[in-house]
Protein backbone atom coordinates (compact mmCIF):
# COMPACT_ATOMS: atom_id res chain seq x y z
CA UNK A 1 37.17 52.51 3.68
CA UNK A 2 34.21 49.95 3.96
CA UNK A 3 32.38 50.83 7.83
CA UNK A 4 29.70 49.09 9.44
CA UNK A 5 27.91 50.63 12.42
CA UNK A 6 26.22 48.61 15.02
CA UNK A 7 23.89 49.26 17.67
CA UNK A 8 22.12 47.61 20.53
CA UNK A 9 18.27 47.78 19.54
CA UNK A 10 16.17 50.55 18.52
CA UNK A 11 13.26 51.32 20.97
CA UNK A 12 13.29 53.87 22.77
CA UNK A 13 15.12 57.45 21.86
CA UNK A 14 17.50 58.35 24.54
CA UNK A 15 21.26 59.76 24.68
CA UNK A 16 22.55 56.42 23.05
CA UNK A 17 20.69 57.08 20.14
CA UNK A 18 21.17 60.98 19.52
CA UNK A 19 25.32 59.37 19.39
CA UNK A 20 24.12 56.87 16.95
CA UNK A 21 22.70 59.70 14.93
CA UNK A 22 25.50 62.00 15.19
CA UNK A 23 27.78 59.03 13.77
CA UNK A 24 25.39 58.47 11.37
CA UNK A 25 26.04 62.05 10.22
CA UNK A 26 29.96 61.47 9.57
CA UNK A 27 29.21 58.34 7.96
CA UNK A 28 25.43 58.56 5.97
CA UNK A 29 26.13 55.23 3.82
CA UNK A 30 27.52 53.31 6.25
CA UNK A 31 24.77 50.24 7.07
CA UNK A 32 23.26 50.14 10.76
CA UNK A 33 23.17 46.68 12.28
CA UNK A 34 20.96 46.40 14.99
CA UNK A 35 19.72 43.43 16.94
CA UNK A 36 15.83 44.74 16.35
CA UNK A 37 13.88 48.28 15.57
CA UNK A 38 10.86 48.76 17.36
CA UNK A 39 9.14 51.19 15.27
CA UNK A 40 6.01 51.30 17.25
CA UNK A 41 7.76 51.86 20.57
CA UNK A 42 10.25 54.66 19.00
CA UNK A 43 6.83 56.84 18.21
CA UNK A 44 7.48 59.97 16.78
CA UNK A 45 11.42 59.62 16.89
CA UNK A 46 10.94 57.08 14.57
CA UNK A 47 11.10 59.41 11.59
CA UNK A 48 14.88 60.04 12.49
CA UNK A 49 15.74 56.90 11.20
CA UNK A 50 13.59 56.53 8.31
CA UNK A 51 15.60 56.23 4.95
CA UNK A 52 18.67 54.41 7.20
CA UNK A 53 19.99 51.45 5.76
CA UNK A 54 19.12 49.32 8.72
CA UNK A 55 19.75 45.27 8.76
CA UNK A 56 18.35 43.64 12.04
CA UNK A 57 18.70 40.23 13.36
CA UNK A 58 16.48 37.17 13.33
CA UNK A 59 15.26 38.90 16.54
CA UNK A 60 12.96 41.31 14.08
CA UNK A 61 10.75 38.66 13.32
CA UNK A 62 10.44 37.43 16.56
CA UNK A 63 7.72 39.38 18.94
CA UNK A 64 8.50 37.15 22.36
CA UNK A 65 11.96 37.74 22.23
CA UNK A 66 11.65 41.85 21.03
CA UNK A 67 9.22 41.97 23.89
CA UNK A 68 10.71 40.46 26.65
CA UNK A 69 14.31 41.45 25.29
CA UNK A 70 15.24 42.14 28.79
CA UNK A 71 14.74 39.12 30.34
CA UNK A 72 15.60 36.99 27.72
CA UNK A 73 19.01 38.28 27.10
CA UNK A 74 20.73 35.32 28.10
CA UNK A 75 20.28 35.06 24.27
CA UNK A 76 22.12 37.80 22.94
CA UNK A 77 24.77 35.66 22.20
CA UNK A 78 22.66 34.19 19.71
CA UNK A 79 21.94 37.36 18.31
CA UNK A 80 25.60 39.08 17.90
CA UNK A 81 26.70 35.64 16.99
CA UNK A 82 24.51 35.86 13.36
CA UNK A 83 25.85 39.15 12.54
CA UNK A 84 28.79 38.93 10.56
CA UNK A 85 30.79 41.70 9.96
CA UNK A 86 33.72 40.02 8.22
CA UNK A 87 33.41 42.16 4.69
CA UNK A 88 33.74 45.65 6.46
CA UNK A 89 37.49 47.20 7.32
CA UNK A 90 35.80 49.58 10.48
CA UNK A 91 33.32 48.26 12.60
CA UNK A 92 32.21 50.49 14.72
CA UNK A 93 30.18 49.57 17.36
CA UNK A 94 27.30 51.65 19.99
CA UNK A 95 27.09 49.08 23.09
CA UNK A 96 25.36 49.68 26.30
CA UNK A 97 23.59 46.53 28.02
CA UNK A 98 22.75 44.62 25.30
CA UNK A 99 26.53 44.29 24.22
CA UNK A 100 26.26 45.01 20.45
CA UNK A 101 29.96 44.64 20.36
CA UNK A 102 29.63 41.32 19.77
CA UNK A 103 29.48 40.91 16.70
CA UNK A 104 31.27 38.33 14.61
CA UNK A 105 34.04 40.06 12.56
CA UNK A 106 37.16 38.58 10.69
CA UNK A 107 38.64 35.49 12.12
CA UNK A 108 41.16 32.90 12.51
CA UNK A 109 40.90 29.75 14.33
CA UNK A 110 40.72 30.01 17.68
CA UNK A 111 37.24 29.14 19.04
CA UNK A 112 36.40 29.48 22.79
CA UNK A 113 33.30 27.24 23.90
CA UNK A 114 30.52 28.17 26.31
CA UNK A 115 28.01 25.09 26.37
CA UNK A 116 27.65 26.23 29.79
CA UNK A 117 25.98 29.39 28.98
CA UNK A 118 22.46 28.37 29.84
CA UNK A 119 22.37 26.17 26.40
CA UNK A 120 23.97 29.10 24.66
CA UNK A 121 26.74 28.82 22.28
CA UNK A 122 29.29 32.18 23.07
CA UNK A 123 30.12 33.68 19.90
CA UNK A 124 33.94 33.07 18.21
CA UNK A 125 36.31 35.30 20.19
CA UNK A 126 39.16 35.06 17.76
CA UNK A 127 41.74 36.91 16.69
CA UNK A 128 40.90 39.65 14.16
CA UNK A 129 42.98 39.80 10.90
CA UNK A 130 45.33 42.53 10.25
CA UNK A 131 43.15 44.58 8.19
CA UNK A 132 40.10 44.75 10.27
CA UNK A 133 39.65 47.39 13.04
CA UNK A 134 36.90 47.21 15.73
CA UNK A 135 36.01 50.36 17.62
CA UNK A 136 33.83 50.52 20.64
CA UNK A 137 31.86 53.54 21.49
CA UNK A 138 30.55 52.20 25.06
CA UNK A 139 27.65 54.09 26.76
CA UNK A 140 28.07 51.91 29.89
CA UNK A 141 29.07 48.52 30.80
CA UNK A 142 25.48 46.56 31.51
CA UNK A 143 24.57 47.81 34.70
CA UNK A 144 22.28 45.06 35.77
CA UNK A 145 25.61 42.69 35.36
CA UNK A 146 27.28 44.97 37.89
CA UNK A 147 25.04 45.82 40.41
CA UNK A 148 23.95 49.18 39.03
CA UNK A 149 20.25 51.04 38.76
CA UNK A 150 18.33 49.62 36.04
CA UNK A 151 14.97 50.25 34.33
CA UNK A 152 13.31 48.80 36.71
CA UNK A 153 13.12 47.81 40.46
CA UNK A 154 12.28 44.08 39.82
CA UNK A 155 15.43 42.90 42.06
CA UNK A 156 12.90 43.48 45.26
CA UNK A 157 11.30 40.02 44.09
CA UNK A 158 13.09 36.80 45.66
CA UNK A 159 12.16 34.95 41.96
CA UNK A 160 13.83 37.84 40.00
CA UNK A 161 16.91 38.30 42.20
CA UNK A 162 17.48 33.96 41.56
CA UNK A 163 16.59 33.97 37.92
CA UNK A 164 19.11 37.17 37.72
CA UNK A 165 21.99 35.38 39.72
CA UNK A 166 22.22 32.83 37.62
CA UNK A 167 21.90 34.21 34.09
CA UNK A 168 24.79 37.19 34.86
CA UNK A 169 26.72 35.02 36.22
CA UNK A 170 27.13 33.50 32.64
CA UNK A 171 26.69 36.60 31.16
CA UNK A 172 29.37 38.89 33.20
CA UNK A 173 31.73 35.58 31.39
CA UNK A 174 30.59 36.74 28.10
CA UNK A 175 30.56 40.41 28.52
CA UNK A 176 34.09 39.90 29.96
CA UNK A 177 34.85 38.01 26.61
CA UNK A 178 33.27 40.31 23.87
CA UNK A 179 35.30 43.08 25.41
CA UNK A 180 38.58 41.99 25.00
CA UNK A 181 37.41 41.09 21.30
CA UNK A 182 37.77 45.26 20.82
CA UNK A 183 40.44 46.78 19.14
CA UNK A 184 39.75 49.78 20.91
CA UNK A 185 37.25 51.29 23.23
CA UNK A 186 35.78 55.11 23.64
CA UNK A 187 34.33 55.81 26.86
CA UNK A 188 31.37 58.63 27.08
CA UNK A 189 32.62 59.88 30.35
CA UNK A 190 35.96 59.22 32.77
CA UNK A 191 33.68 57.73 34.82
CA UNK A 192 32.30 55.16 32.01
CA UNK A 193 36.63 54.76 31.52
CA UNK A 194 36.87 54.06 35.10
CA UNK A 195 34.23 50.93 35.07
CA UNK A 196 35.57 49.77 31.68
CA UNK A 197 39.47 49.77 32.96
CA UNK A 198 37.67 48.09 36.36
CA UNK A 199 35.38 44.90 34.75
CA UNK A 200 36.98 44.53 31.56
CA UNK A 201 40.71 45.48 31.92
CA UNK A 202 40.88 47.39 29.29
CA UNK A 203 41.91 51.33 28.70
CA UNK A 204 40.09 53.73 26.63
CA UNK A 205 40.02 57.05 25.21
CA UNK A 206 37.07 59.58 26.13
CA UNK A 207 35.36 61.55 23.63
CA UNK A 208 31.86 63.23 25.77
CA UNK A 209 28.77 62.56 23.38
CA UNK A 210 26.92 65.37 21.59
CA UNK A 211 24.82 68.13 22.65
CA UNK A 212 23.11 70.64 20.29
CA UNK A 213 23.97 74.08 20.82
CA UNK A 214 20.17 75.47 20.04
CA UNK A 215 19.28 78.49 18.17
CA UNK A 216 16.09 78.75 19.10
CA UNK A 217 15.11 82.22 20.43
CA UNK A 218 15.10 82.73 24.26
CA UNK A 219 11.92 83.97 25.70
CA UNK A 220 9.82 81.51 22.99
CA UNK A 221 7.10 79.56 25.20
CA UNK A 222 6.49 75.88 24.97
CA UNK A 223 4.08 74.63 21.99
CA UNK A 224 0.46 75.51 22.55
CA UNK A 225 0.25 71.38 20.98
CA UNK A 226 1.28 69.82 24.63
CA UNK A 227 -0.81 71.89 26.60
CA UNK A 228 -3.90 70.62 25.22
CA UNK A 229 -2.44 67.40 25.90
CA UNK A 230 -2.04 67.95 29.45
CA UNK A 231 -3.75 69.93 32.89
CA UNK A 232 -0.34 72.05 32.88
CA UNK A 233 0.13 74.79 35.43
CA UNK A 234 1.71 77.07 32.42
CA UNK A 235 -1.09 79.54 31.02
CA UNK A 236 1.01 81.58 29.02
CA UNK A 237 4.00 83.53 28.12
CA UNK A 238 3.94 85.58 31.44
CA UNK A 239 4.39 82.23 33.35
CA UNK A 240 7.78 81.36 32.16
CA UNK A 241 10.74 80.66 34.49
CA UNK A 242 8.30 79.43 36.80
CA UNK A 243 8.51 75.92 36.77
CA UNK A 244 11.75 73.46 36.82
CA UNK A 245 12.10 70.63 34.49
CA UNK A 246 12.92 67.01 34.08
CA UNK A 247 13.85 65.55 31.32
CA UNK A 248 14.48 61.74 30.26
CA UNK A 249 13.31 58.19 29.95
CA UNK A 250 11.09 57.57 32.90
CA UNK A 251 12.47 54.28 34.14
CA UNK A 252 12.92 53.78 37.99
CA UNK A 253 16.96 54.36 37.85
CA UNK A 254 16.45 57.87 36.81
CA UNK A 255 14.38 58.24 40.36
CA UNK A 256 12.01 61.33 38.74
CA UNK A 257 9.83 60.49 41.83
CA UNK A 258 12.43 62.21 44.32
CA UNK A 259 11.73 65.05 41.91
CA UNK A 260 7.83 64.99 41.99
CA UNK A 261 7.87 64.37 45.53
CA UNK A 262 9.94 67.23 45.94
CA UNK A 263 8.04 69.41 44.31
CA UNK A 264 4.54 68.03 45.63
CA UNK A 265 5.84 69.34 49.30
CA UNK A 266 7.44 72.79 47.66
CA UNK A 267 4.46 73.03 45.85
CA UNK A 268 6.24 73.92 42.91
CA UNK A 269 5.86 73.45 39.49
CA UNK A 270 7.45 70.53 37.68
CA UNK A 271 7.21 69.84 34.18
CA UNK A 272 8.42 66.45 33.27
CA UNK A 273 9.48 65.43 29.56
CA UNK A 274 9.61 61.69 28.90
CA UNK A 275 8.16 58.47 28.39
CA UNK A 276 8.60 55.07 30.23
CA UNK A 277 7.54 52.21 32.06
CA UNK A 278 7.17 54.25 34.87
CA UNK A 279 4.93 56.54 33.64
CA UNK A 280 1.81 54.87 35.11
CA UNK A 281 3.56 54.75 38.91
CA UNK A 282 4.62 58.61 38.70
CA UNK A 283 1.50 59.85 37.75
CA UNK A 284 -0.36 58.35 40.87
CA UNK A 285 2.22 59.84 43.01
CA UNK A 286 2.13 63.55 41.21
CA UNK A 287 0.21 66.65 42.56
CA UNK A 288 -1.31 69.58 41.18
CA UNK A 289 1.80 71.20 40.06
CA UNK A 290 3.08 68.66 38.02
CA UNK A 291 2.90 67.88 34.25
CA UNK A 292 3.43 65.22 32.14
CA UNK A 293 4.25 66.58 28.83
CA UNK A 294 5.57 63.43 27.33
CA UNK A 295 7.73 62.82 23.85
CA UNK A 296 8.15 66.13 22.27
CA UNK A 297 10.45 67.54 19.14
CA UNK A 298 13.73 69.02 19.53
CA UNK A 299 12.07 72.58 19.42
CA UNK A 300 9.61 71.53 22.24
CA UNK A 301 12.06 70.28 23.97
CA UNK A 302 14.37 73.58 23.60
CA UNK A 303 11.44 75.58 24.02
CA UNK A 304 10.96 73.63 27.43
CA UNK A 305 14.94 74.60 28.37
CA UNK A 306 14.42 77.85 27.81
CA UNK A 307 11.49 78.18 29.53
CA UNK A 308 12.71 76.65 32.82
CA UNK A 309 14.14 77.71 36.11
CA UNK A 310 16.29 75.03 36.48
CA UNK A 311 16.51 70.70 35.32
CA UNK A 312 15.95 68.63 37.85
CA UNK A 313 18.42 65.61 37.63
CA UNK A 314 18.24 62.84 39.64
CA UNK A 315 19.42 59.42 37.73
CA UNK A 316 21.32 57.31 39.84
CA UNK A 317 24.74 56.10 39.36
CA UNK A 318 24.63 57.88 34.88
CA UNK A 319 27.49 57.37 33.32
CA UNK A 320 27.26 60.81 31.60
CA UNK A 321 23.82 62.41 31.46
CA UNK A 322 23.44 64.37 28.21
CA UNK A 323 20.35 66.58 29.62
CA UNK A 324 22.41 67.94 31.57
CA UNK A 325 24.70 69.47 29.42
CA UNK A 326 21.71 69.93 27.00
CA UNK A 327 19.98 72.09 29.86
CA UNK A 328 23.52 74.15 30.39
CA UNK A 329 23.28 75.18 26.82
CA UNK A 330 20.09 77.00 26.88
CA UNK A 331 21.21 78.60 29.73
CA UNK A 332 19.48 76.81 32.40
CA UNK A 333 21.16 75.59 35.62
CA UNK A 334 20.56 71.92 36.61
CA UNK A 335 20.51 70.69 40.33
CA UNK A 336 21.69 67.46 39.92
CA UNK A 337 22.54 63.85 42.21
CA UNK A 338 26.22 63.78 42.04
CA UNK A 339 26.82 60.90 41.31
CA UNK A 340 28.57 58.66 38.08
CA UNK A 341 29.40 61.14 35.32
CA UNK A 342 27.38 64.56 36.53
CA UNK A 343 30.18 65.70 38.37
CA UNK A 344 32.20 65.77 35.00
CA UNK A 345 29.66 68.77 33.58
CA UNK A 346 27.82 70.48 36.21
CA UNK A 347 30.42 72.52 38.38
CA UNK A 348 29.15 72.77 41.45
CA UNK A 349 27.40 76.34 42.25
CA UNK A 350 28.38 77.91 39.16
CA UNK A 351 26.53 75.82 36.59
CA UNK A 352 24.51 74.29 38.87
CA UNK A 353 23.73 72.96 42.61
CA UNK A 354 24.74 68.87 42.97
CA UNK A 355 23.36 66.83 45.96
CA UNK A 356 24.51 63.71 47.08
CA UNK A 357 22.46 61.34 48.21
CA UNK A 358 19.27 60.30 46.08
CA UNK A 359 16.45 61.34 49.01
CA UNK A 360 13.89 64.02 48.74
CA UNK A 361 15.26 65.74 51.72
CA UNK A 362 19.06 65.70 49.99
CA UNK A 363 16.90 67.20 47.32
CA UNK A 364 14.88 70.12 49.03
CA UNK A 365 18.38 71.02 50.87
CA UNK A 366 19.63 71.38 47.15
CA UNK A 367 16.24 73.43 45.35
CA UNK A 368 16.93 75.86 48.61
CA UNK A 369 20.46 76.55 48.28
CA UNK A 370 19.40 76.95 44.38
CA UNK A 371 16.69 79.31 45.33
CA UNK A 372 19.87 81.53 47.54
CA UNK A 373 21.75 81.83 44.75
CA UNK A 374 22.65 83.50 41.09
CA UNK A 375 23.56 81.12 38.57
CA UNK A 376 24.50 83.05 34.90
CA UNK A 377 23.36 81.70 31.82
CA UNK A 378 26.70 82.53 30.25
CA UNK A 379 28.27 80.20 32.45
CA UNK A 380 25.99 77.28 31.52
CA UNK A 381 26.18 78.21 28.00
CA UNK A 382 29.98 78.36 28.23
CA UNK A 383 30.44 75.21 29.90
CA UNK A 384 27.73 73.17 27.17
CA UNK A 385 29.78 73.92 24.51
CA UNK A 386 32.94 71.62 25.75
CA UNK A 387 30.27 69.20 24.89
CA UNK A 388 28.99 70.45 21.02
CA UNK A 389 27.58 67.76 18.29
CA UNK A 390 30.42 69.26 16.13
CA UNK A 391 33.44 68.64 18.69
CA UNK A 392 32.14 65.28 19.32
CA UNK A 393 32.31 64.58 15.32
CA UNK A 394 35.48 65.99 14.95
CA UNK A 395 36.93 63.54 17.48
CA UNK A 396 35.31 60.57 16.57
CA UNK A 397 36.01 61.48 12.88
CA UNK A 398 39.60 61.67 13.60
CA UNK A 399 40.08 58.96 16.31
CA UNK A 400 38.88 56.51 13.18
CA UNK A 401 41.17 57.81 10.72
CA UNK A 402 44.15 57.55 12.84
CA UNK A 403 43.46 53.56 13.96
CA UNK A 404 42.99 52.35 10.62
C-alpha cells in the first residue's frame, strides 16, 4: 500500500500537528505534503519534523504569500491544485482552514470551472478511480468561512469585514466542493461531525486525537531553564499547586485574557504556556501574578501539569481541545468554557468545573465553585485515557485498512 499524507502548513505546533505526528508514527515512510514549512516560526518544535520526508508547494519559495497566508488564501486553490497525488493508493489528508484536502488525486473527466473565483481556477473535482481512496482527518471546517472565532479579531474593521465577504463567499463554494471530493471523512470530536454533516453534507466517523499519558514523576517542579526566562511567582518546590495554568496558542479565539483578567482581580497566580500573535496585547493587560513561560518541551510542559491547581480553558467555540484532556491526565482538573467539543471530555464537577459564557465574571463564578470543591486525580486520569496516543493509532490504523 503506497500512502501519501497531507497537511495544511507547518508553522506553528498546536493539536493539529501532535495528530500529524502521531500518523506519522503508523506510517514513518509515508511522504508529507504540505502547502509550506515555516521552520523559523515552528522554533524549537521544529526538530520534530526534522528527517520527515516533506514536499511543499510553490508556496515555499514564496515569502509574501507564506507571510500573509491568511489573507491571501483566496489562493489555496492554486496551491492544492499543484499537488498531485495521482501515484499513491491512500491519501490521507490533515485539513483545518487551509483545506489541504484538496489535493489533486486520480481522475476522470469531469472538470468543474470556477473563473469566478476571484481569477482563481478551482481545482478538478472529478471522480476518483476505483483504486484510489481519500481519507479526511478534519480538525475543523474553516471557521472564518462560517462565522466562527479566529486568530484574530480583525472582523471589527469595516475594510476587513468587505474584503472577507467577498473572498468566502467564493471560498465557502470551494470548500463545499473539495469536501465532497472525500472518500471518507474522520471528525476529531461529535461536535466537529456535527458542523461537517451541517456545511458539507457529509457523515463521518469520530476517532478523538491523541493525548500522551505522561510518566513523568508527580511532585517534579517546572525547569529551573523558564524561570530565568521570566519574573515568575514560583520560587521553588514548596510553591507547587499554587498557581493554575493555561496552555495553548495565544491567538484572540482562545480568549486567555478572560483568564488573566481573572486572575489579575483574584490575585492569583497564572502561568500561561504558549506563543502567538497575541502575545504582545496579553502581556500589557497581565499583573503581578502572571507568567509568560512561553514554548516549552513535552517534560516542561508535563512538569507544568503536574505542578498546577487546575487549566484554565477558555477557547471559544474548539472543536475538541486536546489540553484539556492532556491536563486530565496528569491529574489536574480544568475549568473550562463549555462550549464546541469541551463538553465531550471534561464532565462537569467531577473532572472539572465548565462555565458558559466567555466573560470574566462567568469565569470567577466558575474558579469559586472550583475552589468549594474536591476534584480526584484518579478521575481525571481515568477519564484522559479514553483519549491515549495508542487508542487513537489503533483506530486510525484500522479505519485505513478496512476502506482500502
Amino acid at each position: 500500500m503506497k500512502i501519501a499524507l497531507v497537511h495544511d502548513f507547518l508553522r506553528e505546533y498546536g493539536g493539529a500537528e501532535r495528530v500529524v505526528e502521531a500518523i506519522h508514527e503508523i506510517w514513518p515512510d509515508a511522504p508529507l505534503y504540505t502547502s509550506f514549512v515555516d521552520w523559523k516560526a515552528l522554533g524549537r518544535h521544529a526538530e520534530r519534523f526534522r528527517g520527515w520526508d516533506i514536499r511543499t508547494s510553490w508556496v515555499q519559495k514564496n515569502w509574501l504569500v507564506k507571510k500573509f497566508h491568511s489573507p491571501l488564501r483566496f489562493l489555496a486553490p492554486r496551491i492544492w491544485e499543484n499537488i498531485d497525488l495521482s501515484g499513491y493508493d491512500v491519501v490521507l489528508t490533515s485539513s483545518g482552514w487551509f483545506m489541504s484536502r484538496a489535493v489533486a488525486m486520480n481522475r476522470v473527466s469531469s472538470i468543474v470551472d470556477c473563473s469566478s473565483c476571484l481569477n482563481s481556477k478551482i481545482i478538478n473535482h472529478e471522480l476518483q478511480t476505483k483504486n484510489q481512496v481519500h481519507i479526511c482527518y478534519i480538525h475543523h471546517p474553516p471557521r472564518n468561512l462560517y462565522g466562527y472565532a479566529t486568530g484574530s479579531n480583525l472582523q471589527k474593521y469595516p475594510l476587513v469585514r468587505i474584503y472577507t465577504a467577498i473572498v468566502n463567499f467564493f471560498l465557502r463554494h470551494y470548500d463545499f466542493q473539495t469536501a465532497q471530493s472525500v472518500d471518507y471523512f474522520i471528525a476529531n470530536s461529535k461536535e466537529t461531525a456535527r458542523r461537517v454533516k451541517k456545511f458539507y453534507r457529509r457523515e463521518s466517523t469520530v476517532i478523538y486525537p491523541p493525548i500522551t499519558i505522561s510518566n513523568y514523576p508527580i511532585s517534579n517542579p517546572p525547569s529551573a531553564n523558564w524561570r530565568r526566562r521570566t519574573n515568575t511567582p514560583i520560587k521553588n518546590k514548596n510553591e507547587q499547586n499554587k498557581y493554575y495554568l493555561s496552555v495553548g496558542r495565544l491567538s484572540w479565539a482562545k480568549r486567555a485574557d478572560l483568564a488573566i483578567e481573572a486572575c489579575n482581580k483574584l490575585k492569583e497566580q497564572l502561568v500561561i504556556v504558549g506563543s502567538g500573535k497575541e502575545e504582545q496585547y496579553l502581556r500589557s493587560i497581565a499583573g503581578p501574578t502572571i507568567t509568560f513561560a512561553g514554548s516549552v518541551s513535552d517534560e516542561e510542559l508535563a512538569r507544568f501539569y503536574e505542578g498546577a491547581k487546575a487549566l484554565i480553558f477558555t477557547a471559544l467555540e474548539e472543536d475538541f481541545g486536546m489540553v484539556l484532556a492532556e491536563a486530565m491526565a496528569h491529574g489536574v482538573p480544568v475549568i473550562a468554557l463549555a462550549q464546541g467539543g469541551v463538553t465531550e471530555t471534561v464532565i462537569d464537577g467531577k473532572t472539572g468545573i465548565l462555565f458558559y459564557e466567555p466573560t470574566v465574571v462567568s469565569l470567577l463564578s466558575a474558579i469559586k465553585q472550583f475552589n468549594n470543591i474536591t476534584i480526584s486525580p484518579a478521575a481525571c486520569i481515568t477519564q484522559a485515557k479514553k483519549f491515549s496516543k495508542v487508542r487513537f493509532q489503533k483506530e486510525i490504523k484500522h479505519f485505513v485498512q478496512s476502506h482500502i
